[in-house]
Protein backbone atom coordinates (compact mmCIF):
# COMPACT_ATOMS: atom_id res chain seq x y z
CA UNK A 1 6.70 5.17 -13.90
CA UNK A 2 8.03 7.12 -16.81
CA UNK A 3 8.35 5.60 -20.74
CA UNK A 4 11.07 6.62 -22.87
CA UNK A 5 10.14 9.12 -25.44
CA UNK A 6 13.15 10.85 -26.23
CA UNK A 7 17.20 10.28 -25.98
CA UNK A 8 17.63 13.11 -23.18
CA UNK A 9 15.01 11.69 -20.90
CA UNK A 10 15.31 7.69 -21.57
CA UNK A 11 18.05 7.20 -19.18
CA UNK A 12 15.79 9.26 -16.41
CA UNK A 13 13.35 7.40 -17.02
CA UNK A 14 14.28 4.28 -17.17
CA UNK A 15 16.50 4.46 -13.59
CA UNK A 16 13.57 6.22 -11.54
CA UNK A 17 10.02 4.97 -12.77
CA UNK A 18 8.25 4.10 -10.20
CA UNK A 19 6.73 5.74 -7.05
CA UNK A 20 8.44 8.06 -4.34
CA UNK A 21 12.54 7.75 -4.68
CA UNK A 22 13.38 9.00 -1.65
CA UNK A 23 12.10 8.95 2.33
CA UNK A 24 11.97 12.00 4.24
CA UNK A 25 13.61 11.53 8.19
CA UNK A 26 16.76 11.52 10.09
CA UNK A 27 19.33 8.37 8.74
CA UNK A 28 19.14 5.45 11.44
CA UNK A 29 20.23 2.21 12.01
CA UNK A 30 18.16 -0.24 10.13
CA UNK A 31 17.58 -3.57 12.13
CA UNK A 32 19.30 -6.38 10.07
CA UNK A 33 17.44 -8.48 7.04
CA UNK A 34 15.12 -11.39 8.24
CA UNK A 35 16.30 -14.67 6.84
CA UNK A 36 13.77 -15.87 4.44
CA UNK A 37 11.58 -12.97 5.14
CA UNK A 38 8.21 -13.39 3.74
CA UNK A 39 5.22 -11.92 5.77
CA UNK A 40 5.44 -11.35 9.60
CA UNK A 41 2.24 -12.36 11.25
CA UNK A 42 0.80 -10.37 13.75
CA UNK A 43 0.45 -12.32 17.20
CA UNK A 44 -3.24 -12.49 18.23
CA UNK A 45 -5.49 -12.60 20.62
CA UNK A 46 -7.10 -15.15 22.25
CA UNK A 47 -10.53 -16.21 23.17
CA UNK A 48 -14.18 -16.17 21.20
CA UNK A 49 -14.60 -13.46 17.85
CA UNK A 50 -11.04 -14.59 16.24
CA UNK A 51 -11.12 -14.11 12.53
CA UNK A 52 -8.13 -15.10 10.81
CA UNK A 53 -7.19 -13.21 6.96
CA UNK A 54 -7.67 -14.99 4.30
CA UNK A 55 -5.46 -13.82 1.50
CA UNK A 56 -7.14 -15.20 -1.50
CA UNK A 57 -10.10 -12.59 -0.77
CA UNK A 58 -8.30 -10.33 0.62
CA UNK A 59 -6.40 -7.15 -1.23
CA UNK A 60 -3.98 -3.87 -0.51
CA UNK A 61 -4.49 -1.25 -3.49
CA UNK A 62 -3.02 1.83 -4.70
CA UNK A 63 -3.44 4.13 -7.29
CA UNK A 64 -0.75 6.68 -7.74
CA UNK A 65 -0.92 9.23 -10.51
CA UNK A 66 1.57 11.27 -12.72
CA UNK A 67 2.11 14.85 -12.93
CA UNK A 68 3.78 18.12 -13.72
CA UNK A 69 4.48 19.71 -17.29
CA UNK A 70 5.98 16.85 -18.99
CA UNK A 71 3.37 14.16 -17.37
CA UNK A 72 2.39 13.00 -20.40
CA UNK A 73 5.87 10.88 -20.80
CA UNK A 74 4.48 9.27 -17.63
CA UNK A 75 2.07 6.66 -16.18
CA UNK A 76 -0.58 6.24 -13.86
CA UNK A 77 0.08 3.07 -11.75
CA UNK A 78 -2.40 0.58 -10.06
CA UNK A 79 -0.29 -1.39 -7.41
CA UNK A 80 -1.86 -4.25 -5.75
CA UNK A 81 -0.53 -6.54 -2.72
CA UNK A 82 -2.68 -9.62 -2.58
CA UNK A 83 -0.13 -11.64 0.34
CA UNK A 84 -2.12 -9.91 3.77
CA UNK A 85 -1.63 -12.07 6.91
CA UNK A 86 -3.36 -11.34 10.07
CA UNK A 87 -6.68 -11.13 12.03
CA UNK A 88 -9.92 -9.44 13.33
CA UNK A 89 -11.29 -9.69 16.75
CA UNK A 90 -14.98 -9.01 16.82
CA UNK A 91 -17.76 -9.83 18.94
CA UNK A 92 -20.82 -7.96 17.73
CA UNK A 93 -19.96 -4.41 18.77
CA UNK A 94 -17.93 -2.53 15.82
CA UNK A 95 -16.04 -0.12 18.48
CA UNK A 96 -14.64 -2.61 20.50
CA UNK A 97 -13.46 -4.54 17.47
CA UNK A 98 -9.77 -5.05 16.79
CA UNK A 99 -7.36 -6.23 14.21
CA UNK A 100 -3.36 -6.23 12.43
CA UNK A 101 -2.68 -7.08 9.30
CA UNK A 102 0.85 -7.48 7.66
CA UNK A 103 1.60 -7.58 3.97
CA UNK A 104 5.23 -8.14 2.60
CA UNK A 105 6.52 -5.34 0.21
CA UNK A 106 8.19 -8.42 -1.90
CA UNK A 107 4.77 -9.41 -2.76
CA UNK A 108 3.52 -6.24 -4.44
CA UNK A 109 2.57 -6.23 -8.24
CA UNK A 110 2.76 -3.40 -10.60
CA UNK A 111 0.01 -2.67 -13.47
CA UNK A 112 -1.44 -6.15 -13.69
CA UNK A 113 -3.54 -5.94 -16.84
CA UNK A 114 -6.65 -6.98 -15.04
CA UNK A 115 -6.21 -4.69 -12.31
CA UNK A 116 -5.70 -1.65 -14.74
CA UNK A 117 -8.71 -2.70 -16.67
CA UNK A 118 -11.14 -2.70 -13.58
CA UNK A 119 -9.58 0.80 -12.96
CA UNK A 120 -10.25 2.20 -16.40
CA UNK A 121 -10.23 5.61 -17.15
CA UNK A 122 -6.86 7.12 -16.07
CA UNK A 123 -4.97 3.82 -16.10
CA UNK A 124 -5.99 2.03 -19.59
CA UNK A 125 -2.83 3.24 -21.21
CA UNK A 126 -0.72 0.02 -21.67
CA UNK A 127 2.28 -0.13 -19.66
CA UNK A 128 5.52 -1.40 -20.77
CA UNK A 129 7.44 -4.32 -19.28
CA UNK A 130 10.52 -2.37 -18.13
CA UNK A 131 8.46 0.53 -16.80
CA UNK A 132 6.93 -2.14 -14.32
CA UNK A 133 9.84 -3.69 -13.44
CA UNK A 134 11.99 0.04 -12.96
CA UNK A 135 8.94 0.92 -10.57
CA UNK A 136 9.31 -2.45 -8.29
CA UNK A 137 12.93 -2.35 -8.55
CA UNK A 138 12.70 1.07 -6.91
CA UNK A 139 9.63 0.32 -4.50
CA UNK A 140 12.09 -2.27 -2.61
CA UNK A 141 15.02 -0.26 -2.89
CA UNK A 142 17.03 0.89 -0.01
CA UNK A 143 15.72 4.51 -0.93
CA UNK A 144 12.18 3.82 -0.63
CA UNK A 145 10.44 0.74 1.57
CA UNK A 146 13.98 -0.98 1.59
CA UNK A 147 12.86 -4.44 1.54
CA UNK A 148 15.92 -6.07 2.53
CA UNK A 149 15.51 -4.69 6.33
CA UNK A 150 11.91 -3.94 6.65
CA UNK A 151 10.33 -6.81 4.65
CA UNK A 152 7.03 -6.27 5.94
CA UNK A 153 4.31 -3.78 6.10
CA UNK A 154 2.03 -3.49 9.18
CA UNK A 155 -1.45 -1.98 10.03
CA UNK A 156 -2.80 -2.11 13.73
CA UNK A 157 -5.98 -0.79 15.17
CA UNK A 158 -6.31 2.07 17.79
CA UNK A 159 -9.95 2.26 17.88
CA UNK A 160 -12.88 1.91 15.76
CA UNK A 161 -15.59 4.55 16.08
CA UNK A 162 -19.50 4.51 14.57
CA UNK A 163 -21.51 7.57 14.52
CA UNK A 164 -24.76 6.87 13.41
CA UNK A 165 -23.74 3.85 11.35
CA UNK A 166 -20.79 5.36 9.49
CA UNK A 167 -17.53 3.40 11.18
CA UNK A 168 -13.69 5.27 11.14
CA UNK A 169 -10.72 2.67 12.45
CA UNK A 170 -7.81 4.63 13.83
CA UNK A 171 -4.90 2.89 12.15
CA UNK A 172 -1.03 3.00 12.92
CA UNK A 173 0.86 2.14 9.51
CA UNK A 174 4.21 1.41 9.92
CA UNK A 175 6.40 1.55 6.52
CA UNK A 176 10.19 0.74 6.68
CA UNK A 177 10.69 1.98 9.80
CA UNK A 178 8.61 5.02 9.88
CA UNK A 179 4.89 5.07 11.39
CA UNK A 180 1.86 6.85 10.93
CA UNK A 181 -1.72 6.97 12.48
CA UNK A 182 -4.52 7.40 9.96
CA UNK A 183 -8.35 7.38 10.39
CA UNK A 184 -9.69 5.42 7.80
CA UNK A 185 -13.14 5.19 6.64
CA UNK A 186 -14.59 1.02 6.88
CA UNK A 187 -17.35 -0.49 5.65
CA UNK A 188 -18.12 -4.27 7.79
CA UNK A 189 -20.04 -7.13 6.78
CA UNK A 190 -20.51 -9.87 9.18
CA UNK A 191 -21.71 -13.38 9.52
CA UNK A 192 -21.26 -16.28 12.09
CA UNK A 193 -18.47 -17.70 9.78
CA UNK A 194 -17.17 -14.65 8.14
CA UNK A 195 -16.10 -10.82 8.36
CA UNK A 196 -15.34 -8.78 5.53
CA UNK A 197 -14.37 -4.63 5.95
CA UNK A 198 -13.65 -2.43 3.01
CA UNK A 199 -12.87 1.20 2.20
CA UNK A 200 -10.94 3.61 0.32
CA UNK A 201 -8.63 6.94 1.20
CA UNK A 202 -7.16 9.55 -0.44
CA UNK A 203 -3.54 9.99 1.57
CA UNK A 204 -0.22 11.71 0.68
CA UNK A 205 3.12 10.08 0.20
CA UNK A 206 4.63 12.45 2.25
CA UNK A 207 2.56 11.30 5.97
CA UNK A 208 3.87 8.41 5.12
CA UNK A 209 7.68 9.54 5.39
CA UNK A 210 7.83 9.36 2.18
CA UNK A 211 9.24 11.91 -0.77
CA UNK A 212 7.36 11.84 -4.00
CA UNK A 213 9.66 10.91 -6.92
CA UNK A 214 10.24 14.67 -8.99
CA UNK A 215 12.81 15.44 -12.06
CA UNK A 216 13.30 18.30 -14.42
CA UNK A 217 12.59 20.62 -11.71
CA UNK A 218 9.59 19.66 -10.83
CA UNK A 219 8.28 19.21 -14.77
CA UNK A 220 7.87 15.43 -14.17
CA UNK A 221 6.46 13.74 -10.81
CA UNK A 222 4.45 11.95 -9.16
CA UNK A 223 1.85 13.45 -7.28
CA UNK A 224 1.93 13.08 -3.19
CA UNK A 225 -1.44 12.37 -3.14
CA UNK A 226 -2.58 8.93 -3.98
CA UNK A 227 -5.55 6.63 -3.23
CA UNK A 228 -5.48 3.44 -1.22
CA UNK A 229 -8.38 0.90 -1.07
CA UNK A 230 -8.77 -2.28 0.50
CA UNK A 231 -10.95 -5.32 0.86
CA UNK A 232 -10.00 -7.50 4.39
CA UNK A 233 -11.93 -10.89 4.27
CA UNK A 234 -11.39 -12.81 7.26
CA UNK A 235 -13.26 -16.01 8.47
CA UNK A 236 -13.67 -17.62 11.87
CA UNK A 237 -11.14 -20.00 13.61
């Protein structure tokens, strides 16, 4: 995520912009690539209250932010994933609703201008080309969501809970191998034809088995804490 301001730092720079470098757990065995792997569909359910995503309203968004002494050589990034597959079972009662989604990592895009605009603030610095592309590169690298064996992202629900009309899903996230239950905040909109839940959370890097990308000792990072919003539009089948 990091521009190149000065001959002692470019080459830093330029071979770790991007997000957390490394993943924090115990080396395994990764399963081998999927041929052609684009996004795994979740299998669903059966019966009345089947949504199914659709992906042209539907978005995956995270804002991850710079830091330490030397953070103003960095960038704030907005990273979007616009590719979710999956569905929602619902039939009128919010805690006994359901639903998987499935994103591939592939599919993720790094500072799209019109995404950074609609962020403002922190993220209308312009962004250079090969900062982008050095922060994809290392999003799908072995060292991070290693795309080549764990193509896909996945979100399942646990439960859904409302307490006096403010609704919490129980989430498991599973990210290249590793997986992590998170209560998220939802917002739901229903019709006959169509459901639509948003929200936003601030989570760190690090539940995610994940190691925040660091240099310098410590003088340039990124920060483990990063916000993640979504919109899930799904309509009836």
């Amino acid at each position: 995520m990091f521009k190149r301001c000065c001959a002692v730092v470019a080459g830093l720079l330029l071979a770790a912009c991007g997000v957390p470098t490394a993943r924090q757990e115990t080396p395994h065995a990764a399963p081998p690539p999927v041929a052609g792997a684009g996004v795994l569909i979740p299998k669903s359910p059966t019966g009345p209250g089947l949504y199914v995503i659709d992906p042209s309203q539907s978005e995956i968004r995270l804002l991850v932010y710079r830091a330490g002494v030397m953070a103003t050589l960095g960038h704030n990034h907005v990273i979007i994933n616009r590719s979710l597959a999956g569905w929602i079972k619902f039939t009128g009662d919010p805690t006994a609703a359901s639903f998987a989604v499935s994103l591939p990592v592939a599919d993720f895009i790094v500072d799209d201008v019109g995404a950074r605009g609609l962020e403002g603030g922190d993220f209308l610095e312009e962004v250079p080309e090969d900062a982008k592309e050095g922060t994809r590169h290392n999003m799908l690298s072995a060292a991070l969501l290693d795309a080549d064996h764990y193509p896909t992202i996945t979100l399942r629900s646990v439960s859904v809970t409302n307490n006096a009309g403010a609704m919490h899903a129980t989430v498991i996230v599973g990210v290249a191998g590793h997986e992590t239950t998170l209560v998220v905040p939802v917002q739901l909109a229903t019709s006959v034809a169509q459901i639509s839940a948003s929200g936003s959370i601030r989570l760190r890097q690090t539940s995610l088995g994940l190691k925040p990308f660091s240099i310098l000792m410590g003088s340039l990072k990124v920060q483990d804490e990063m916000t993640m919003s979504f919109t899930v539009v799904a309509t009836i089948t």
